[in-house]
Protein backbone atom coordinates (compact mmCIF):
# COMPACT_ATOMS: atom_id res chain seq x y z
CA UNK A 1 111.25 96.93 -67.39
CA UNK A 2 112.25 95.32 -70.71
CA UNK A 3 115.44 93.88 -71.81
CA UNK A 4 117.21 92.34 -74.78
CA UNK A 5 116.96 88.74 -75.67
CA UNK A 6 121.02 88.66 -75.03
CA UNK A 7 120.61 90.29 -71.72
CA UNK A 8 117.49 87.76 -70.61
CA UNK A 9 118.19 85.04 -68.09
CA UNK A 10 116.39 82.05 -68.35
CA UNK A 11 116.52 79.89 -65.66
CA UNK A 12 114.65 76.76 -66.93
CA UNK A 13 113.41 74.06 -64.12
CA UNK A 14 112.00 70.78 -65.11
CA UNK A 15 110.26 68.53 -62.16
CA UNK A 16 110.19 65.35 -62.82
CA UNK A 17 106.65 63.94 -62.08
CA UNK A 18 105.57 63.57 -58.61
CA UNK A 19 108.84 66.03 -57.19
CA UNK A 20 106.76 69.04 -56.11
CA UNK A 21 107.02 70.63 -59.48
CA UNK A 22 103.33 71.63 -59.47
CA UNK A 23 103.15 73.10 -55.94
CA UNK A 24 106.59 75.23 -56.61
CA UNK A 25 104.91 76.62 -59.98
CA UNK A 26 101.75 77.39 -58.36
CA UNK A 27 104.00 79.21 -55.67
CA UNK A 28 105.50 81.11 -58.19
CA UNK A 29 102.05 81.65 -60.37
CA UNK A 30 100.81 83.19 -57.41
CA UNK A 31 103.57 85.80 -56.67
CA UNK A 32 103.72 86.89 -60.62
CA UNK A 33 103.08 90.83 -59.58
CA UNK A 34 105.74 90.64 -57.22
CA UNK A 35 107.85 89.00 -59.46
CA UNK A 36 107.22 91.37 -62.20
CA UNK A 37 107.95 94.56 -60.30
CA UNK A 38 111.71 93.18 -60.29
CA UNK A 39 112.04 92.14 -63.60
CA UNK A 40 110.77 88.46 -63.27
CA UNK A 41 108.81 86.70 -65.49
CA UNK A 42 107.03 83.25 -64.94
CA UNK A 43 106.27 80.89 -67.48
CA UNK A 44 104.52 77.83 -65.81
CA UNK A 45 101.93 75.20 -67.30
CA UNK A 46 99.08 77.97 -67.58
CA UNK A 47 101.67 79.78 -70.58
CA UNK A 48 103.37 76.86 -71.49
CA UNK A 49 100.32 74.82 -72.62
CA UNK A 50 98.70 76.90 -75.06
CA UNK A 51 99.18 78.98 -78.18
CA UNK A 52 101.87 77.42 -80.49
CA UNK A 53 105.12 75.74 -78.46
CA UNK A 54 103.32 72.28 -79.48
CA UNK A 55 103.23 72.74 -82.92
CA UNK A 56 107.00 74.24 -82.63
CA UNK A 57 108.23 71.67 -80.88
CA UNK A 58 106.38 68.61 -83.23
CA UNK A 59 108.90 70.55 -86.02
CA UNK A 60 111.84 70.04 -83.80
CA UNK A 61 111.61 66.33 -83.04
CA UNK A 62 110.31 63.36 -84.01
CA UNK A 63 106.65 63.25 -84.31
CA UNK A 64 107.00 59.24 -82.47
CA UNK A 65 108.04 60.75 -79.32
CA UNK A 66 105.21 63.10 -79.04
CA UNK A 67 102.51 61.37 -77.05
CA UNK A 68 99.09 62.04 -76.01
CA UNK A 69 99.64 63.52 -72.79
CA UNK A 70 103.00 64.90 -73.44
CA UNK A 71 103.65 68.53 -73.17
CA UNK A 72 104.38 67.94 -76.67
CA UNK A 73 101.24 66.81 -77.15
CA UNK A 74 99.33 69.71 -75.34
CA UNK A 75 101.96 72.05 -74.45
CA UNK A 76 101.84 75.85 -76.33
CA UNK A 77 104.26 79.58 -75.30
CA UNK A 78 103.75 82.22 -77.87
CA UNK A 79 107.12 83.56 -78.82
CA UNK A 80 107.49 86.75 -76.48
CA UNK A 81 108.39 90.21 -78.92
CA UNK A 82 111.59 90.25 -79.55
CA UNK A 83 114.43 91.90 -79.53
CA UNK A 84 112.99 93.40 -75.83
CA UNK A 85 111.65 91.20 -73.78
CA UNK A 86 109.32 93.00 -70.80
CA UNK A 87 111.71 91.07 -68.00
CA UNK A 88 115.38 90.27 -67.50
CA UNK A 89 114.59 87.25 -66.02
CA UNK A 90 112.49 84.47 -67.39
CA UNK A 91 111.64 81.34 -64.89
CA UNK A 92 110.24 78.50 -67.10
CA UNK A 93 108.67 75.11 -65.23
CA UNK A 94 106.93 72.85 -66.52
CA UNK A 95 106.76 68.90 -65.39
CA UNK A 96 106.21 67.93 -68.78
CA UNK A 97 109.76 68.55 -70.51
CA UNK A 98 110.96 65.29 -69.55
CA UNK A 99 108.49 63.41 -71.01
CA UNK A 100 105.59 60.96 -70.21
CA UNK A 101 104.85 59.34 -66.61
CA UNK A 102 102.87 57.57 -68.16
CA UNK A 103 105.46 55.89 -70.81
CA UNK A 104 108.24 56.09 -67.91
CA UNK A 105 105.86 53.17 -66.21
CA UNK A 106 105.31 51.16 -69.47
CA UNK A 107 108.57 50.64 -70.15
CA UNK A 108 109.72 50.65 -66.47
CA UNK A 109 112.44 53.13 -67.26
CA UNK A 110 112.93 56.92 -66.60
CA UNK A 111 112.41 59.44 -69.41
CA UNK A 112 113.55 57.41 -72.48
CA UNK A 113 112.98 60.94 -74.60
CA UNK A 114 114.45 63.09 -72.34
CA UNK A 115 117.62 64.06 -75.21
CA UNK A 116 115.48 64.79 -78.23
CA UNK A 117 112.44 66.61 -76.09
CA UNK A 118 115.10 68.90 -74.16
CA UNK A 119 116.74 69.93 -77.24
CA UNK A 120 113.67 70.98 -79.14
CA UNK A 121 112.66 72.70 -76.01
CA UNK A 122 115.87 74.63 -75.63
CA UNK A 123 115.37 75.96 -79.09
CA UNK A 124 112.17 77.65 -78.30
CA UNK A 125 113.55 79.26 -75.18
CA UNK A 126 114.18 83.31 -76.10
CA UNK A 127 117.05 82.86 -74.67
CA UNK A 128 120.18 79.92 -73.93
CA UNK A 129 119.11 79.22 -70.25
CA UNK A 130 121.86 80.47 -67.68
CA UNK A 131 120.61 77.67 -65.17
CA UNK A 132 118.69 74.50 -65.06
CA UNK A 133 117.14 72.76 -61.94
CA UNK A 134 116.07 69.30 -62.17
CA UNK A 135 114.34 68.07 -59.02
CA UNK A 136 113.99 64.45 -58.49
CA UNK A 137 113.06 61.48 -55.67
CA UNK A 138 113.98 58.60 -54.94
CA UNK A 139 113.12 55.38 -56.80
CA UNK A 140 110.50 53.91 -54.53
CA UNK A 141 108.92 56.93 -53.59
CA UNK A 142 108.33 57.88 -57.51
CA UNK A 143 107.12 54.39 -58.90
CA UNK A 144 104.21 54.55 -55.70
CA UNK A 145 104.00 57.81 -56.65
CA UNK A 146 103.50 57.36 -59.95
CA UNK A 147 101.54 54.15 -59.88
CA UNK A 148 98.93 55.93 -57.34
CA UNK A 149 98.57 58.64 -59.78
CA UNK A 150 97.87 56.65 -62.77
CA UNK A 151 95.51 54.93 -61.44
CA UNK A 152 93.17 57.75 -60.59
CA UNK A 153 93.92 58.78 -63.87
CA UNK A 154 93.86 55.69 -66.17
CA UNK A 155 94.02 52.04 -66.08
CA UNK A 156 97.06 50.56 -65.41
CA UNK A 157 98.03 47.00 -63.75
CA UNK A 158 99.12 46.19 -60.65
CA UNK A 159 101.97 47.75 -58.75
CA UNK A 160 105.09 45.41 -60.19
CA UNK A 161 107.98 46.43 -57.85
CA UNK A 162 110.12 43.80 -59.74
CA UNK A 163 109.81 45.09 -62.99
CA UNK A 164 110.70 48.56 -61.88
CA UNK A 165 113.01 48.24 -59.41
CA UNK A 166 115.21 45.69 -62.37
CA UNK A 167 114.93 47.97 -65.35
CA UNK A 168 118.24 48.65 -66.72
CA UNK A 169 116.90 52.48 -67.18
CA UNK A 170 116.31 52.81 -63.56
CA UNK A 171 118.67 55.99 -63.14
CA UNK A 172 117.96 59.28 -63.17
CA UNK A 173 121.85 59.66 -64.90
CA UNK A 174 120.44 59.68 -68.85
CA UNK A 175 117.66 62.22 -67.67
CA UNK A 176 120.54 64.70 -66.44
């Protein structure tokens, strides 16, 4: 089943970190035959970070806000054949859109490059997308979250609930 690029959905859902984003894409990873034989397409991490969507997106943006880490820094779709696209649907996930956990906990605040990232991204979409799902979590829950994930990860220092829980960017509002 193909369709036009002006007749594809794209339904575009960015997770922030530690929200379940990685067990909903493996979810949908897993069904992508099923999906497919009703017009469905996935694009999850495994598309999304390689070929050349990291190179694209460097050109959108500023090259400072690309981090190591970053989907921009690692991230990669090859442009699907256009004008027919093989679905009608394109879902499009990736964790990594919003930006850095890992700069959200040095500067205590919540995706600081959330404008500039999301617009480059949107321009290397085949399509405008017709929805977009954020899924977040409460404070709390995502600095522990976060903090226990960074430190299997990477050093970082210890838990400082005071610095986190007073940043003036503690809001999900910008991010939306």
């Amino acid at each position: 089943m193909s369709a036009r690029q002006d007749q594809t959905e794209v339904v575009l859902h960015i997770g922030a970190h530690r929200t379940g984003t990685t067990a909903l894409q493996r979810a949908l990873d897993g069904q992508t035959q099923q999906l497919a034989a009703v017009g469905i397409a996935f694009w999850g991490p495994k598309e999304l970070r390689k070929g050349e969507f990291v190179r694209k997106l460097a050109d959108l943006k500023s090259a400072s806000l690309i981090e190591p880490g970053s989907l921009g820094a690692r991230a990669g779709i090859k442009e699907p054949a256009l004008p027919d696209l093989p679905f009608r649907r394109l879902i499009v996930s990736d964790e990594n859109f919003s930006g850095s956990m890992y700069r959200n906990w040095t500067q205590g605040t919540l995706y600081p490059e959330v404008p500039p990232q999301f617009r480059a991204v949107l321009r290397l979409l085949p399509a405008p997308p017709a929805a977009i799902h954020f899924t977040l979590r409460d404070f709390a829950g995502y600095w522990q979250s976060v903090f226990a994930h960074l430190q299997r990860v990477r050093r970082v220092p210890l838990f400082e609930a005071a610095r986190l829980s007073e940043s003036l960017g503690n809001s999900w509002l910008p991010a939306l």
